[in-house]
Each structure stands twice: as structure tokens, then as C-alpha cells.
N, C-alpha and C. Protein backbone atom coordinates (compact mmCIF):
# COMPACT_ATOMS: atom_id res chain seq x y z
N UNK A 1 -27.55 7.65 -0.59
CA UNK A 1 -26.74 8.31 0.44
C UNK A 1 -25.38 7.65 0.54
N UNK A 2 -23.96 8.39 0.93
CA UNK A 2 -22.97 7.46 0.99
C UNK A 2 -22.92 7.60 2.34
N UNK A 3 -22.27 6.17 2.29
CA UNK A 3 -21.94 5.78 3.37
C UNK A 3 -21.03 6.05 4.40
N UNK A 4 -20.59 6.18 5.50
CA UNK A 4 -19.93 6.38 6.35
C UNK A 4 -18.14 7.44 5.78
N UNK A 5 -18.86 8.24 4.44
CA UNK A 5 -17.40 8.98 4.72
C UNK A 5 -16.95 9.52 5.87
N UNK A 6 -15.41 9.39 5.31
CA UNK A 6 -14.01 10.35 5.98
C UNK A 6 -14.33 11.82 6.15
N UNK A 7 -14.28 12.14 7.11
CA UNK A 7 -13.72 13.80 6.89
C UNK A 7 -12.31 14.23 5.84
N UNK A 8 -12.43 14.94 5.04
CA UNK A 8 -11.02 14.95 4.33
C UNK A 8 -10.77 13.75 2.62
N UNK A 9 -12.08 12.79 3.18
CA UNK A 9 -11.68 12.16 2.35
C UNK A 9 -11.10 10.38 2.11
N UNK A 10 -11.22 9.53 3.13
CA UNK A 10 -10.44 8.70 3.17
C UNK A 10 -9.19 8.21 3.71
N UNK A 11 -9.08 8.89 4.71
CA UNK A 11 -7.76 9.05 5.88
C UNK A 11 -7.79 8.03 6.68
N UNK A 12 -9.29 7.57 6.87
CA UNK A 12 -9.37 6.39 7.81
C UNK A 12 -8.61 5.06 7.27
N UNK A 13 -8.38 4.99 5.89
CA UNK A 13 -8.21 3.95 5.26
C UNK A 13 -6.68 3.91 4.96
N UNK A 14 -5.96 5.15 5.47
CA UNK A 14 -4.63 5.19 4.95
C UNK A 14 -3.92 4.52 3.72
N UNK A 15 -4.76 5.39 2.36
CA UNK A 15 -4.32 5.19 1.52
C UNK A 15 -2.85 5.09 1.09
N UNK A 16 -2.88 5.86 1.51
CA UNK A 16 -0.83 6.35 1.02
C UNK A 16 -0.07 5.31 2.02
N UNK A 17 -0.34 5.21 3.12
CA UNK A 17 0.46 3.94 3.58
C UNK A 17 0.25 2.73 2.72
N UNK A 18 -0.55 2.02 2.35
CA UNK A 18 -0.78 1.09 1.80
C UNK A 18 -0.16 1.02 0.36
N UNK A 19 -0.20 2.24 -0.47
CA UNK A 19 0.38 2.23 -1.40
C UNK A 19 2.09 2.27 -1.23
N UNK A 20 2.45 2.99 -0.34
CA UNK A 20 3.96 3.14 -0.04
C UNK A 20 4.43 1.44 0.61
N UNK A 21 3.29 0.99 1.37
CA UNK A 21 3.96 -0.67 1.67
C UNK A 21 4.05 -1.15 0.98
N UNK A 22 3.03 -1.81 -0.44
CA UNK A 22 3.55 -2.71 -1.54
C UNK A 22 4.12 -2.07 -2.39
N UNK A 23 4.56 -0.78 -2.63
CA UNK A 23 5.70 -0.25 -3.32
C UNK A 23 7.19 -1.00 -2.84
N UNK A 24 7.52 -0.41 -1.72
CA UNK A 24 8.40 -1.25 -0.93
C UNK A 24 8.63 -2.49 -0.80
N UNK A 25 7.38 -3.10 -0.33
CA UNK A 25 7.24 -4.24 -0.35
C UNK A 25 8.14 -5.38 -1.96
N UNK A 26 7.64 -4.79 -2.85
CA UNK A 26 8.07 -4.88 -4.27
C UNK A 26 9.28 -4.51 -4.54
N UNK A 27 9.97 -3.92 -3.90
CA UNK A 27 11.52 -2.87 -3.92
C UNK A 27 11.41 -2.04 -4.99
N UNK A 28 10.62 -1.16 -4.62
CA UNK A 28 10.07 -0.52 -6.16
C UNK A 28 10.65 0.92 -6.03
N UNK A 29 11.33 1.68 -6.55
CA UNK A 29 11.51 3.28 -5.94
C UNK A 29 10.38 4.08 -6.27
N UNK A 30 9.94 5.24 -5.98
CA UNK A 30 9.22 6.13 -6.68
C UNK A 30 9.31 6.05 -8.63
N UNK A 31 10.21 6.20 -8.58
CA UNK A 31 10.65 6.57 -10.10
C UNK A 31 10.13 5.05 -11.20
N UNK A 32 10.56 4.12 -9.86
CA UNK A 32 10.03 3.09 -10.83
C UNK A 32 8.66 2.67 -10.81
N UNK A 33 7.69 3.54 -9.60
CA UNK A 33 6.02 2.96 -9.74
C UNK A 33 6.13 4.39 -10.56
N UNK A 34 6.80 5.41 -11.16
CA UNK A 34 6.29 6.54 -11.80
C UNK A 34 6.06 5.80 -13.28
N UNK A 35 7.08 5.28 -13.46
CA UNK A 35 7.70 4.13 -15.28
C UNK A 35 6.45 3.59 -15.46
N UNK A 36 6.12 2.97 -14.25
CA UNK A 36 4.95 1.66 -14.41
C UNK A 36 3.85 2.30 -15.07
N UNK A 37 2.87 3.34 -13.79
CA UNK A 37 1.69 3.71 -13.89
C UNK A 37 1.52 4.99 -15.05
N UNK A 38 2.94 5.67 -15.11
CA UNK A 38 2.15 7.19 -15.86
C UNK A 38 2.25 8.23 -15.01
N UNK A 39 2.52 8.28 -14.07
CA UNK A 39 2.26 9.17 -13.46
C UNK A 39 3.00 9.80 -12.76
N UNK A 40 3.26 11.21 -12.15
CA UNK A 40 4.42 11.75 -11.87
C UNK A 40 5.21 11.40 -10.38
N UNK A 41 6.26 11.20 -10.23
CA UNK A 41 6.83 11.00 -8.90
C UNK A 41 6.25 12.13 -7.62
N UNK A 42 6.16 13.28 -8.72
CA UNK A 42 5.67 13.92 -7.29
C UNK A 42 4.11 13.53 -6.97
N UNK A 43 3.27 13.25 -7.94
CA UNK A 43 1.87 13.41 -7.77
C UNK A 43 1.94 11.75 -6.51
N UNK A 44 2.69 10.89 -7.11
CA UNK A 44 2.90 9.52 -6.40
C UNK A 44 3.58 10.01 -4.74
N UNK A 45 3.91 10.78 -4.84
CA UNK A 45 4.82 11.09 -3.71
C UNK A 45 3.06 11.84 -2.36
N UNK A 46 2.76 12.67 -3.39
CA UNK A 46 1.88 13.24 -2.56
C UNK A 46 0.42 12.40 -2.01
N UNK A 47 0.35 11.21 -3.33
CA UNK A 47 -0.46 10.11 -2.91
C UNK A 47 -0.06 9.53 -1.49
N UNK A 48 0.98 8.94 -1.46
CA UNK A 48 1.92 8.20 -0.12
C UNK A 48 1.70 8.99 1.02
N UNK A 49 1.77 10.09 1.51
CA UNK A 49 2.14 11.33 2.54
C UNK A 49 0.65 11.82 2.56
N UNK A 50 -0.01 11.21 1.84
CA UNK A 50 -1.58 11.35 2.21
C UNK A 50 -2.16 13.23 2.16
N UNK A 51 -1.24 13.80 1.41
CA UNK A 51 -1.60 15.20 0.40
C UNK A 51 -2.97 15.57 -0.27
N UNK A 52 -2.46 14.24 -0.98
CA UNK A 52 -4.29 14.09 -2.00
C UNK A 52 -4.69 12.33 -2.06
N UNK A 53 -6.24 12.61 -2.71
CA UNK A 53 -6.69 11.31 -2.80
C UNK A 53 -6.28 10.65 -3.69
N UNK A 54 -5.94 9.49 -4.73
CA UNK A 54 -5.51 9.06 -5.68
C UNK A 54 -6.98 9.15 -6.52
N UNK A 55 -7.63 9.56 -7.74
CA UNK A 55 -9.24 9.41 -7.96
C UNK A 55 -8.88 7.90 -8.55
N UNK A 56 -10.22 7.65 -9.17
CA UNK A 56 -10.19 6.05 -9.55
C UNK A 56 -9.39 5.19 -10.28
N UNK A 57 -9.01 6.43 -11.63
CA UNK A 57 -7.90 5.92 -12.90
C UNK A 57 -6.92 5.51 -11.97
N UNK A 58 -6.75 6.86 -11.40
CA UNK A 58 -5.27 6.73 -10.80
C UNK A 58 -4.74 5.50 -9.70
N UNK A 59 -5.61 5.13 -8.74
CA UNK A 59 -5.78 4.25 -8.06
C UNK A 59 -5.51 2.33 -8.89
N UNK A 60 -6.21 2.34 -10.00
CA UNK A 60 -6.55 1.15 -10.69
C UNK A 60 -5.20 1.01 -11.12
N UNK A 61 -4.25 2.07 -11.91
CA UNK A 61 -3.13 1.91 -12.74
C UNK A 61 -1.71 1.52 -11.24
N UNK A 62 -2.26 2.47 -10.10
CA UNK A 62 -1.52 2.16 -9.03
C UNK A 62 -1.57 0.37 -8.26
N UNK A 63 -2.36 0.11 -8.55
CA UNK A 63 -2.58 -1.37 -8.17
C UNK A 63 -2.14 -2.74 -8.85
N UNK A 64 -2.51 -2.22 -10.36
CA UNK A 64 -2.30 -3.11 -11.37
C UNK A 64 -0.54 -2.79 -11.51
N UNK A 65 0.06 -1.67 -11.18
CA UNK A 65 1.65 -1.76 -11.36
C UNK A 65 2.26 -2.35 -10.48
N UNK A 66 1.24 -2.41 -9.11
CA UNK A 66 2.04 -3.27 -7.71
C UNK A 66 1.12 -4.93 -8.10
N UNK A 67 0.79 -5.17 -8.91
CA UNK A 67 -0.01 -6.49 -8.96
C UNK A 67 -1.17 -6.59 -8.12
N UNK A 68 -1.67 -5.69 -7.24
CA UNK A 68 -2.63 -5.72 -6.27
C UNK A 68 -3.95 -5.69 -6.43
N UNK A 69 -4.78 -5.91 -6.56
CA UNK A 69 -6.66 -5.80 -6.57
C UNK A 69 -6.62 -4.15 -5.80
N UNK A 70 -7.76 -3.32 -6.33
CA UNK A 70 -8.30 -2.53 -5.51
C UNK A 70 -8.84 -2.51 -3.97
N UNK A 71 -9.51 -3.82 -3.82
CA UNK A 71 -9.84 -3.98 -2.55
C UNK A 71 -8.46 -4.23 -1.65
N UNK A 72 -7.48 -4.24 -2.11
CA UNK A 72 -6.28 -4.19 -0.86
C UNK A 72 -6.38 -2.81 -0.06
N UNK A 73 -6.21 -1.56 -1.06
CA UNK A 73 -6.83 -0.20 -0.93
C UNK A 73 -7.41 -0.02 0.50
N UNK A 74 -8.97 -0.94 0.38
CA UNK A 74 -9.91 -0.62 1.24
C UNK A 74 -10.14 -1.89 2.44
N UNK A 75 -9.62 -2.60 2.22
CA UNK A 75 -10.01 -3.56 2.98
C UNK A 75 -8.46 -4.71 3.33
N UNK A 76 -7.95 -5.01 4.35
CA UNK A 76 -6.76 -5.63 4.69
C UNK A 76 -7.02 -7.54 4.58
N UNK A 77 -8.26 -7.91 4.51
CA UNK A 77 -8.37 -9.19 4.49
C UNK A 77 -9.27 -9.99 3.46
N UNK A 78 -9.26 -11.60 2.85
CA UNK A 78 -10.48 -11.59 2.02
C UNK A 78 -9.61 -12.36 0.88
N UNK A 79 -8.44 -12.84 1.34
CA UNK A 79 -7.91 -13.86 0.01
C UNK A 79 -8.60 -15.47 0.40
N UNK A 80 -8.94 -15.41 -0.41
CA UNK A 80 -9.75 -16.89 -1.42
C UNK A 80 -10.95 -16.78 -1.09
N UNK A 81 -12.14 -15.18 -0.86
CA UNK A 81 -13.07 -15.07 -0.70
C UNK A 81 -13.13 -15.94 -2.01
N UNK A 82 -14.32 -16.76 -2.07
CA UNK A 82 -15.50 -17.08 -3.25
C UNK A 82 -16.56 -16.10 -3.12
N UNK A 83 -17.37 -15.63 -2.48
CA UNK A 83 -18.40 -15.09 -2.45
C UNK A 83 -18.18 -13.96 -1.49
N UNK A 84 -18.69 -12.87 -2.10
CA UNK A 84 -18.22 -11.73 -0.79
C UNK A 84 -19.71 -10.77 -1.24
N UNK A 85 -20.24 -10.53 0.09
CA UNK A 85 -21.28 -9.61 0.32
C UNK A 85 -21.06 -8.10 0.90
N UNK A 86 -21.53 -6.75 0.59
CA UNK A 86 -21.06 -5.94 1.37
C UNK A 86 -21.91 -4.94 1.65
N UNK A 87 -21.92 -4.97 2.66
CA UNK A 87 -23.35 -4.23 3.38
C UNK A 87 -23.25 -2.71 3.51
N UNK A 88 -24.61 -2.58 2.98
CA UNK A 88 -24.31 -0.77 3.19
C UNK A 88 -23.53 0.35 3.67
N UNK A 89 -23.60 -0.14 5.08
CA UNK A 89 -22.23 0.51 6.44
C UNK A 89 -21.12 -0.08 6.15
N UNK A 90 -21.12 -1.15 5.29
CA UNK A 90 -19.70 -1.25 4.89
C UNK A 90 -18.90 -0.39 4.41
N UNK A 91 -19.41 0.29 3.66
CA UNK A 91 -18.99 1.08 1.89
C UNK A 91 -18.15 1.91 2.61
N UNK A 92 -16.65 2.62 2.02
CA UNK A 92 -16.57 3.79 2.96
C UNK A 92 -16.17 4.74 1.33
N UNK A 93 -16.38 6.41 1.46
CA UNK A 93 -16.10 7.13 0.82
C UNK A 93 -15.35 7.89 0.33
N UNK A 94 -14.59 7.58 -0.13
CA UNK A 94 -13.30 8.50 -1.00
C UNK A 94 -13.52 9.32 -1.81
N UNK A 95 -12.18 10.19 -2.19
CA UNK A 95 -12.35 11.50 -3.12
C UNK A 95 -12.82 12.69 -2.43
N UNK A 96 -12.97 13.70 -3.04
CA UNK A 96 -13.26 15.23 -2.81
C UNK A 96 -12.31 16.12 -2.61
N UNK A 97 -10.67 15.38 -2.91
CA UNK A 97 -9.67 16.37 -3.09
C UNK A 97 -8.96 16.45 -4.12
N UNK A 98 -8.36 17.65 -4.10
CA UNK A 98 -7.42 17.51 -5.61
C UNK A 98 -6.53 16.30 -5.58
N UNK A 99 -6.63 15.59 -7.21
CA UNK A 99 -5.34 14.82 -7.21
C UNK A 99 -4.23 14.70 -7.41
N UNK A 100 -3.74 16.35 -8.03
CA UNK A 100 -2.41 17.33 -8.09
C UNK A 100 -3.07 18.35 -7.75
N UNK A 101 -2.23 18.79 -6.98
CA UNK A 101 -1.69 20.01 -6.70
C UNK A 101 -1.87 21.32 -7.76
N UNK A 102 -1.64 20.91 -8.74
CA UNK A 102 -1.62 22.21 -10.26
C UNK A 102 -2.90 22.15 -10.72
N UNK A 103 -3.71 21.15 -10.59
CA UNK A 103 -4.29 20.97 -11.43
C UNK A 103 -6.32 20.81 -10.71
N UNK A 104 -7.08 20.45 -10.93
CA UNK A 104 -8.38 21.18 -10.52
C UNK A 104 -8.70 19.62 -9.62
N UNK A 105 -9.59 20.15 -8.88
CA UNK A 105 -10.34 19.04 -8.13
C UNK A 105 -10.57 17.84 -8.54
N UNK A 106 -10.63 16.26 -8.13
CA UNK A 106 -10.98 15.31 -8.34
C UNK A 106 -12.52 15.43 -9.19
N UNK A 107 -13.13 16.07 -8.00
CA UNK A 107 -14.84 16.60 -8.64
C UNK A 107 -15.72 15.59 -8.42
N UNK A 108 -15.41 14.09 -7.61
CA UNK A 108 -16.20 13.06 -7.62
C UNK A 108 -16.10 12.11 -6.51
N UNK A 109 -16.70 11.36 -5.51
CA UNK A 109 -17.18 11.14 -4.75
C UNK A 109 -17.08 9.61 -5.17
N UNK A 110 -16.76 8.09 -4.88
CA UNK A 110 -16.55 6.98 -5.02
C UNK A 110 -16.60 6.16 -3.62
N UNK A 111 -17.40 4.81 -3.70
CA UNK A 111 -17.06 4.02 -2.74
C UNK A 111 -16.83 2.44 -3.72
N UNK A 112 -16.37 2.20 -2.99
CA UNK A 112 -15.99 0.26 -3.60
C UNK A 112 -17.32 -0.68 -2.80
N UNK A 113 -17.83 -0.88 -4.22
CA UNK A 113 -18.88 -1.61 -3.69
C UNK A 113 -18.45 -3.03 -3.34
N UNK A 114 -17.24 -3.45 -3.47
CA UNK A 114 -16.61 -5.10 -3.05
C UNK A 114 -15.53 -4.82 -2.72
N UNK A 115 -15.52 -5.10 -1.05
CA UNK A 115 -13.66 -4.62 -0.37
C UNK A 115 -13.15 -5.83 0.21
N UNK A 116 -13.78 -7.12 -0.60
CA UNK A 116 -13.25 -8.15 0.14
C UNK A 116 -12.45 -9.06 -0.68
N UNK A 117 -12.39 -8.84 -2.13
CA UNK A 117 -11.76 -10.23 -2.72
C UNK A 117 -10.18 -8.88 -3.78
N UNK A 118 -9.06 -9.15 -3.24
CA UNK A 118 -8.53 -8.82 -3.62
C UNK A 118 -8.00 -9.11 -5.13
N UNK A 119 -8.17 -10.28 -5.72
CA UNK A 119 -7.77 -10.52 -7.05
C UNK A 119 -9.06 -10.52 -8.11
N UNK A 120 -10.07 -9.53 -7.23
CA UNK A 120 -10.97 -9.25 -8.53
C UNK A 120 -10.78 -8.69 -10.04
N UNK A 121 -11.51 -9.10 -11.25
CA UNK A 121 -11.32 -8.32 -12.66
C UNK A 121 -11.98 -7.64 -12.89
N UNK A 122 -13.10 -7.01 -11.84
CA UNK A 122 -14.37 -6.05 -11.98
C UNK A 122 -14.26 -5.29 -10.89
N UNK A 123 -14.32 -3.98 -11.06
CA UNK A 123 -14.41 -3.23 -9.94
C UNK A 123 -15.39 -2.29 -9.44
N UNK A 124 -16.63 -2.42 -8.72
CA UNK A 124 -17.79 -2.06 -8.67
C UNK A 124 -18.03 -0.93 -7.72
N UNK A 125 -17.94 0.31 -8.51
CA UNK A 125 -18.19 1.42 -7.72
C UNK A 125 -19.25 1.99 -7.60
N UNK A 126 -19.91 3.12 -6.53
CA UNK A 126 -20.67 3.77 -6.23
C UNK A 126 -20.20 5.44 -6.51
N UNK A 127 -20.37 6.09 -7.58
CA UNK A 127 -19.94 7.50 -7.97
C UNK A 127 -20.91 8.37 -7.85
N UNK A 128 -20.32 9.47 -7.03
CA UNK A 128 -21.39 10.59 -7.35
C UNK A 128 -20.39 11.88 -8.09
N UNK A 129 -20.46 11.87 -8.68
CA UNK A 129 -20.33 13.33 -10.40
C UNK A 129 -20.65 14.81 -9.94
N UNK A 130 -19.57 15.54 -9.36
CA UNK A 130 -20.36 16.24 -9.11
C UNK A 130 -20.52 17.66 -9.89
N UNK A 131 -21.27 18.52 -10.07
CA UNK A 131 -21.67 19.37 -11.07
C UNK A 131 -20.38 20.39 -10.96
N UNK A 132 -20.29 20.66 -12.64
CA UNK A 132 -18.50 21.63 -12.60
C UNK A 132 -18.51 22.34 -14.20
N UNK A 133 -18.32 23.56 -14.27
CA UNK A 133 -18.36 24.09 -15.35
C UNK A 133 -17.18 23.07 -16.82
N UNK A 134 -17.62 23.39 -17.81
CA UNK A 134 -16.32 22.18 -18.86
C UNK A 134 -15.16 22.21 -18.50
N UNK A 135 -14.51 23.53 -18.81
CA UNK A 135 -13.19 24.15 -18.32
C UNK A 135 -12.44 23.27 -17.45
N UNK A 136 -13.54 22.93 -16.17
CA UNK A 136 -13.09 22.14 -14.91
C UNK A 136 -13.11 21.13 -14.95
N UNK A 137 -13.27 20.70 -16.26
CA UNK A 137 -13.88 19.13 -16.53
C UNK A 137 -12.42 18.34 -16.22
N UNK A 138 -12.27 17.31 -15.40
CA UNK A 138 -11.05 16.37 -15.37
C UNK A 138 -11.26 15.03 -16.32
N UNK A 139 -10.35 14.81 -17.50
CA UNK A 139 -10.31 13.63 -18.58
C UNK A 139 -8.82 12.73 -18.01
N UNK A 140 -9.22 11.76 -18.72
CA UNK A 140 -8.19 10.47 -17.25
C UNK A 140 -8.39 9.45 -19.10
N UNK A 141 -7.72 8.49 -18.84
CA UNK A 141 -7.78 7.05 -20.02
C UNK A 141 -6.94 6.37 -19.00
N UNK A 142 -7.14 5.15 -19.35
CA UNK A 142 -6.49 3.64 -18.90
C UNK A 142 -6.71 2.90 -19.67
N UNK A 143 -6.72 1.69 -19.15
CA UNK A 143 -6.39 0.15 -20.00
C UNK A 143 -8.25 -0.63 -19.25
N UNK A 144 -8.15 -1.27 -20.04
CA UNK A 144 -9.88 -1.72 -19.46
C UNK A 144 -11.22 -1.51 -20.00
N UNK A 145 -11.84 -1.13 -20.07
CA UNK A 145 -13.22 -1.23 -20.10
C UNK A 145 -14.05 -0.66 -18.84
N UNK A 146 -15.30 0.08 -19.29
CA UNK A 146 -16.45 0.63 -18.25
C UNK A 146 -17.39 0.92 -18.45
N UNK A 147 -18.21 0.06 -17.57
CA UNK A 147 -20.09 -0.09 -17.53
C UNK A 147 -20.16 1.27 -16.72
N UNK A 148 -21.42 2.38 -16.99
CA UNK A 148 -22.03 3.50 -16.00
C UNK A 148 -23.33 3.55 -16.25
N UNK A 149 -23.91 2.99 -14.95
CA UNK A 149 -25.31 3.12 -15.21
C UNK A 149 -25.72 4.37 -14.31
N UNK A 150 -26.30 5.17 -14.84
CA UNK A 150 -27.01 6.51 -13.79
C UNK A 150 -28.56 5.91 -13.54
N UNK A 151 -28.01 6.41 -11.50
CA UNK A 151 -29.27 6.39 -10.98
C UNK A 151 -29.80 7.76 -10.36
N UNK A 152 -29.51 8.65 -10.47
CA UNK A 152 -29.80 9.83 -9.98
C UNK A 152 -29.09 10.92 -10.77
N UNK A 153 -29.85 12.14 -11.30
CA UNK A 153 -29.22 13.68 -11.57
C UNK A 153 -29.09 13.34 -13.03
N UNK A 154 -28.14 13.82 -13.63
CA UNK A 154 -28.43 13.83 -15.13
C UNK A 154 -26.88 14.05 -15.05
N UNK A 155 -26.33 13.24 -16.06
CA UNK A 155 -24.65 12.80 -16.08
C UNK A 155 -24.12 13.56 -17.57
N UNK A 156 -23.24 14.24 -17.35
CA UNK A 156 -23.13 14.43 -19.32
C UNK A 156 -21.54 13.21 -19.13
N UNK A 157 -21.11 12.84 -20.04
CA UNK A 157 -20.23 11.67 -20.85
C UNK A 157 -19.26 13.14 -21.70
N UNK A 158 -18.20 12.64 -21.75
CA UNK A 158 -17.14 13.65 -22.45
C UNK A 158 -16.29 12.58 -22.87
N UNK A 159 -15.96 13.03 -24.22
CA UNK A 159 -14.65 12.19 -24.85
C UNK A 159 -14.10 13.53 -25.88
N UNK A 160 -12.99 13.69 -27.05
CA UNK A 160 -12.41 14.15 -27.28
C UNK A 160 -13.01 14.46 -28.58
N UNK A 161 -14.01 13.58 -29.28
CA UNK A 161 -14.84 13.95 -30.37
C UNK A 161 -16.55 13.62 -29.81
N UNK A 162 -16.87 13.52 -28.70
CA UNK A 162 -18.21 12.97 -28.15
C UNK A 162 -18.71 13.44 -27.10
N UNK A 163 -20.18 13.90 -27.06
CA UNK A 163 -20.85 14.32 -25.67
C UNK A 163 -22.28 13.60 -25.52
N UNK A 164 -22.66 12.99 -24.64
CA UNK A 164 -23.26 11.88 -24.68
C UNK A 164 -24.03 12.63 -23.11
N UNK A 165 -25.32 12.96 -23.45
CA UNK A 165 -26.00 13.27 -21.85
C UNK A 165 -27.14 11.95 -21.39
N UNK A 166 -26.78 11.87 -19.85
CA UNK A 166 -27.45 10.68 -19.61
C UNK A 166 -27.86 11.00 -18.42
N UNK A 167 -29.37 10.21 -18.50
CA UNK A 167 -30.33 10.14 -17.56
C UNK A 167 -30.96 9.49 -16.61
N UNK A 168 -31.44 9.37 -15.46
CA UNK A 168 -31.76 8.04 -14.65
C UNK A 168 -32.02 6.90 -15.25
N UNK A 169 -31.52 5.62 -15.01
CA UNK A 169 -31.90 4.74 -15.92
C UNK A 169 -31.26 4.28 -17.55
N UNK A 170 -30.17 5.36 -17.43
CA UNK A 170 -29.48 5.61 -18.89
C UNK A 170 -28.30 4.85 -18.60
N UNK A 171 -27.62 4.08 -19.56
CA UNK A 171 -26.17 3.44 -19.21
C UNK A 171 -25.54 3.67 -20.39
N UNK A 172 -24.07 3.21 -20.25
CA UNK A 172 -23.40 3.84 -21.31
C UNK A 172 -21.63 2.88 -20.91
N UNK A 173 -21.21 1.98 -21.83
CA UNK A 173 -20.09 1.02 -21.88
C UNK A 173 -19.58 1.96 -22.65
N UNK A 174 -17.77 1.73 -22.51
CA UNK A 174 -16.80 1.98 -23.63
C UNK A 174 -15.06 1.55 -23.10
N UNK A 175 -14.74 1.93 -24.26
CA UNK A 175 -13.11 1.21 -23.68
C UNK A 175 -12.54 2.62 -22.85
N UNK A 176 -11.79 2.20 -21.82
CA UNK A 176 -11.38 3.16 -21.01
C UNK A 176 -10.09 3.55 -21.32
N UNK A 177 -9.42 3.36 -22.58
CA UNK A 177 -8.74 4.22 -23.34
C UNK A 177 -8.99 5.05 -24.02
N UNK A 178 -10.12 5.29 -24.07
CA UNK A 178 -10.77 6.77 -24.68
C UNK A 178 -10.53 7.68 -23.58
N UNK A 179 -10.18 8.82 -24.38
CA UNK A 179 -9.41 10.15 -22.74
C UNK A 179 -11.18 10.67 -22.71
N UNK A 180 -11.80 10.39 -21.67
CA UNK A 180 -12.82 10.14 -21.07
C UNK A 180 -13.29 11.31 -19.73
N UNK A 181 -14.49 12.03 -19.74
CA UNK A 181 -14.60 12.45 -17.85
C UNK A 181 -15.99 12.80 -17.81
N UNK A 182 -16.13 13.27 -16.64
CA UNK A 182 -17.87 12.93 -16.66
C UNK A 182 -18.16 14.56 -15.95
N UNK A 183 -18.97 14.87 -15.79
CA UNK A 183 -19.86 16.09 -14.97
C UNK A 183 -20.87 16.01 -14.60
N UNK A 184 -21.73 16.36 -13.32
CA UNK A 184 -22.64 16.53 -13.08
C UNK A 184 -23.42 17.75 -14.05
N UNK A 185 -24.96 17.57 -14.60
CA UNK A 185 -25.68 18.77 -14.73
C UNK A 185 -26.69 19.12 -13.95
N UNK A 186 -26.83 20.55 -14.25
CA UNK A 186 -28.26 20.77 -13.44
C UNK A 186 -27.84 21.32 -12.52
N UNK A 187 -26.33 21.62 -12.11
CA UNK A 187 -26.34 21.92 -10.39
C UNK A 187 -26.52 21.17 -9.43
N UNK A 188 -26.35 20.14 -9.73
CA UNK A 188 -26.75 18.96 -8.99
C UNK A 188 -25.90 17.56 -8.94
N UNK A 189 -25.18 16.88 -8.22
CA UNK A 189 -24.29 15.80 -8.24
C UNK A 189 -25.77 14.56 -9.35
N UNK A 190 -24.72 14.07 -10.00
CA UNK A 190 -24.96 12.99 -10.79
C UNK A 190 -24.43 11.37 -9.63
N UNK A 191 -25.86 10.33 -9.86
CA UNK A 191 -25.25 9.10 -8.76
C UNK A 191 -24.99 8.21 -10.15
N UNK A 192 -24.26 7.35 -9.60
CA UNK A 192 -24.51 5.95 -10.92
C UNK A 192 -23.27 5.13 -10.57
N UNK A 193 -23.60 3.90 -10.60
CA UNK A 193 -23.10 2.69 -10.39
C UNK A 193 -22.33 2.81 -11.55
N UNK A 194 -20.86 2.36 -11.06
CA UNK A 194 -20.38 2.19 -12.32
C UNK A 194 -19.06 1.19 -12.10
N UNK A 195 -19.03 0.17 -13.14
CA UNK A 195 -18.05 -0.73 -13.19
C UNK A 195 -17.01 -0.98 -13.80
N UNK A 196 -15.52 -1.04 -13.47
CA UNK A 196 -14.60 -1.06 -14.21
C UNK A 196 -13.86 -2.68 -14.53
N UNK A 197 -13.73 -2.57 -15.29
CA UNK A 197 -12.81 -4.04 -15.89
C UNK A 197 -11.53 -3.53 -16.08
N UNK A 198 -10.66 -4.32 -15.62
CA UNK A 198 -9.29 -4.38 -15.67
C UNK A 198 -9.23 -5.46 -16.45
N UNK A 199 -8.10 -5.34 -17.43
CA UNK A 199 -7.59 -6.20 -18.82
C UNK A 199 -6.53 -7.34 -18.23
């Protein structure tokens, strides 16, 4: 079950403020977190003004261009955690909106399973996949590496020469520069833990 989502999505967490402060913070213009990450000024623009959700790629490349850990994102405190625990009602839930405007739904459901140590190199999510004809399929690449272990529904794996279907209990590593996206089958959201490494 996830945990304590947003209505909308993650509003509680004021994504887009946070991203627009260490932009600033950095003296960074739009144009120049566009250079950094890849990504378009407007799509960055509509991230900030809290339009759409940023999904995960997008989020990771947004952090790593401001120098920031993901858990800044979700959580405001937690420098020189050593050990950080995070309890169920912790988790909160992001995603379920488009992440442009032009272009098709996020399609996936994420919480941060660690919102306390900001200069982490692993980033431990909770995904649910949710079921979407190919067509609708959203493909993303970055820099990094990613563990997906499925615990629920049946996951298909997409790459550009590869289809890889996976099952409770099924896991599946690769470099996250492969243009990469996932789907639920069956009609049914796909769950699975899944971990990202930043390089």
C-alpha cells in the first residue's frame, strides 16, 4: 500500500519550490539548469510553478545539476545522518501527472524509501508501474545504474532492442543509459522496489 499520498501528487512537498531555491540559490538561470540536465526550459519552468511532477529520471538529473541528494526533494533535514531509518508513514507519494505537457502521462507512482541523508549514492524507491498500452510507453536514460526487484503484478522491461517480462520475485540490473521504461501487465499496476545509483 502507499503511503500517505498527495492529492494531485506531491504538493505537500513543494517540489518546484525547492527546485527553484537551489537553482537560485546556485545563481543558475533556467537556461542554465536546461544546459546542465537535458531538459527543456519550459518543461523546468513547469516543474518550478508546480504544473507537473518531475518523474524519477527527471528529478535525479535535476539534483545532480544543483549538486543536491534526492532526499533534499523530500525531506528539509538529515546532514551527517550515519544511519537513517524510515518508517512506513514516513514514505510520501509522488507522480501520477504528466511530466510535459505534449507528451503522455508519467504512468508511475514512486516514494523515497530514505528522506533523510542528503548526500546519498543510492536511491531507494518504492514504484508502482502502472498498466498502459506500448504506444504510451514513456522511455527516459541517465547516467547511473538500476537494481528492480518486482514484488507484485507482472512488470514488462523495454529497451530499444529488448523486452524482458518480469515476475514477483524477478529482478533485473542494467546501466541507466540504456533509453529504458517499464509497464504494468495484466491490467494491473506492477509494485517493485527499485534502486538507483548515481555515478
Amino acid at each position: 500500500m502507499m503511503e500517505k499520498e498527495k492529492s494531485g501528487g506531491g504538493e505537500g512537498l513543494d517540489l518546484g519550490g525547492k527546485i527553484r531555491g537551489l537553482r537560485e540559490g546556485r545563481r543558475l538561470t533556467l537556461q542554465d539548469l536546461a544546459a546542465k540536465t537535458g531538459l527543456s526550459e519550459t518543461v523546468l519552468s513547469e516543474m518550478e510553478d508546480g504544473t507537473v511532477v518531475p518523474p524519477v529520471a527527471s528529478l535525479l538529473k535535476i539534483a545532480r545539476a544543483l549538486g543536491a541528494g534526492m532526499a533534499h526533494f523530500f525531506r528539509d533535514d538529515g546532514a551527517g545522518v550515519r544511519i537513517s531509518v524510515t518508517r512506513r508513514g514516513e514514505r510520501v507519494a509522488i507522480g501520477g501527472r504528466p511530466h510535459h505537457l505534449h507528451e503522455k502521462d508519467v504512468r508511475y507512482v514512486y516514494e523515497s524509501l530514505e528522506t533523510k541523508r542528503p548526500d546519498k549514492h543510492m536511491e531507494p524507491l518504492f514504484v508502482a508501474f502502472l498498466p498502459m498500452d506500448t504506444g504510451d510507453m514513456l522511455f527516459t536514460c541517465h547516467d547511473g545504474e538500476e537494481f528492480v526487484f518486482v514484488l507484485e503484478g507482472i512488470l514488462e522491461f523495454r529497451t530499444d532492442g529488448r523486452i524482458e517480462v518480469l515476475s514477483p520475485g524477478d529482478a533485473i540490473y542494467f546501466e541507466s543509459g540504456v533509453n529504458h521504461g517499464f509497464r504494468g501487465l495484466d491490467g494491473r499496476p506492477a509494485t517493485a522496489i527499485v534502486v538507483v545509483w548515481s555515478r
